[in-house]
Protein backbone atom coordinates (compact mmCIF):
# COMPACT_ATOMS: atom_id res chain seq x y z
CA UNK A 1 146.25 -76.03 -98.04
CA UNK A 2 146.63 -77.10 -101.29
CA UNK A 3 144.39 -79.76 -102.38
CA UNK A 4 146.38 -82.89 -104.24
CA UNK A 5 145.65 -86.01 -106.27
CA UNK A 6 147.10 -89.04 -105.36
CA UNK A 7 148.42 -90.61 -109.08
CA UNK A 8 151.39 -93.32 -110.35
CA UNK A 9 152.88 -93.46 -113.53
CA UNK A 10 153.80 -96.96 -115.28
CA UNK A 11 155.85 -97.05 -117.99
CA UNK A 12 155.20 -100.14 -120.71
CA UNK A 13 158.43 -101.43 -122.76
CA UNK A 14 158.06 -102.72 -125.74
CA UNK A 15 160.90 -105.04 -127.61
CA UNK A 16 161.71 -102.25 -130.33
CA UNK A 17 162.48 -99.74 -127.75
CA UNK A 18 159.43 -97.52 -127.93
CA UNK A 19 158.07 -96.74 -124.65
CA UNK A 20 154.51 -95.38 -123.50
CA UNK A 21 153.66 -94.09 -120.20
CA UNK A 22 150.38 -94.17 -118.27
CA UNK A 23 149.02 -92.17 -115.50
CA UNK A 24 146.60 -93.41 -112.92
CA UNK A 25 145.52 -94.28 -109.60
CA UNK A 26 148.38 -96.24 -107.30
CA UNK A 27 147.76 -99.84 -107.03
CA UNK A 28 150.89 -100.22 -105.64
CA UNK A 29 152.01 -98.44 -102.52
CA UNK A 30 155.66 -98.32 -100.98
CA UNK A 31 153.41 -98.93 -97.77
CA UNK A 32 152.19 -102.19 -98.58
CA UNK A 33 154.14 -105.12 -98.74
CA UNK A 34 154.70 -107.14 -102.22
CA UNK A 35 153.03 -110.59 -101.57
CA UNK A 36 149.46 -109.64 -103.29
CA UNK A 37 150.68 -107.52 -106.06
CA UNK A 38 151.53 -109.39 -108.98
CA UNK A 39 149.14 -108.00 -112.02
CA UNK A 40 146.88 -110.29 -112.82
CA UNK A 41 144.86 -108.63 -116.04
CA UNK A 42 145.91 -105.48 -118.04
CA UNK A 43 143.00 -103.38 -120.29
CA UNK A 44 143.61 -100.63 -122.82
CA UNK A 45 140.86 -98.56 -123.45
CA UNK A 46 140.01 -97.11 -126.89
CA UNK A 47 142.04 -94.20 -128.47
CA UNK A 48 140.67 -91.04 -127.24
CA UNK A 49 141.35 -87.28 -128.35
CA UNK A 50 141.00 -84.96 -125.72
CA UNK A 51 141.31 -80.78 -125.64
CA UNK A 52 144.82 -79.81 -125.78
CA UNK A 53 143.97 -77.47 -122.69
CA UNK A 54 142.13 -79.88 -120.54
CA UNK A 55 143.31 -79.63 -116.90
CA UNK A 56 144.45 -82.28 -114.76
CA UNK A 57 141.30 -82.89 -112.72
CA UNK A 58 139.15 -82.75 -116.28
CA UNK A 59 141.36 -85.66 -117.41
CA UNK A 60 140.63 -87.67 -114.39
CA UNK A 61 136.79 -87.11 -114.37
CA UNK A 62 137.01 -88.51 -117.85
CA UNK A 63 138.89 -91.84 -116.55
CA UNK A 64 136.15 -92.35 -114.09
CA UNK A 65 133.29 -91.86 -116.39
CA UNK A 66 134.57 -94.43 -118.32
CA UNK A 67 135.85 -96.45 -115.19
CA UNK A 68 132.24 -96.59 -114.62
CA UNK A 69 130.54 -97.22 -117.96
CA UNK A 70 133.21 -100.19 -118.63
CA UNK A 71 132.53 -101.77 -115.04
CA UNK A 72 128.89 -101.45 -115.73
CA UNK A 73 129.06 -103.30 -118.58
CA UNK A 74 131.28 -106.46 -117.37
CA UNK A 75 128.57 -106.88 -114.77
């Protein structure tokens, strides 16, 4: 069995049209119902350049090492 990753785009507007699109894990699942999930706070982290080549799952281990070092640092 194939093993999968569990991710959810969302897609930001802006007013001039342009559009950017972020990839992440769900916050919001079809299973649970819409009363708790208004957004409350929205970060962007600094620009980052990454390998052109860099898989998937390399891209995610990045997001959580810095998950991690940002959540360490609010505390």
């Amino acid at each position: 069995m194939m093993k999968t990753l569990a991710l959810q785009l969302v897609t930001v507007g802006l007013e001039n049209g342009e559009r950017g699109v972020f990839v992440g894990w769900p916050l919001i699942s079809e299973k649970k119902e819409n009363t708790d999930n208004n957004v409350n706070d929205i970060w962007f982290s600094n620009i980052q350049d990454v390998p052109h080549e860099i898989t998937l799952e390399q891209l995610m281990k990045l997001v959580r090492e810095q998950m991690c070092d940002c959540n360490s640092q609010l505390q």
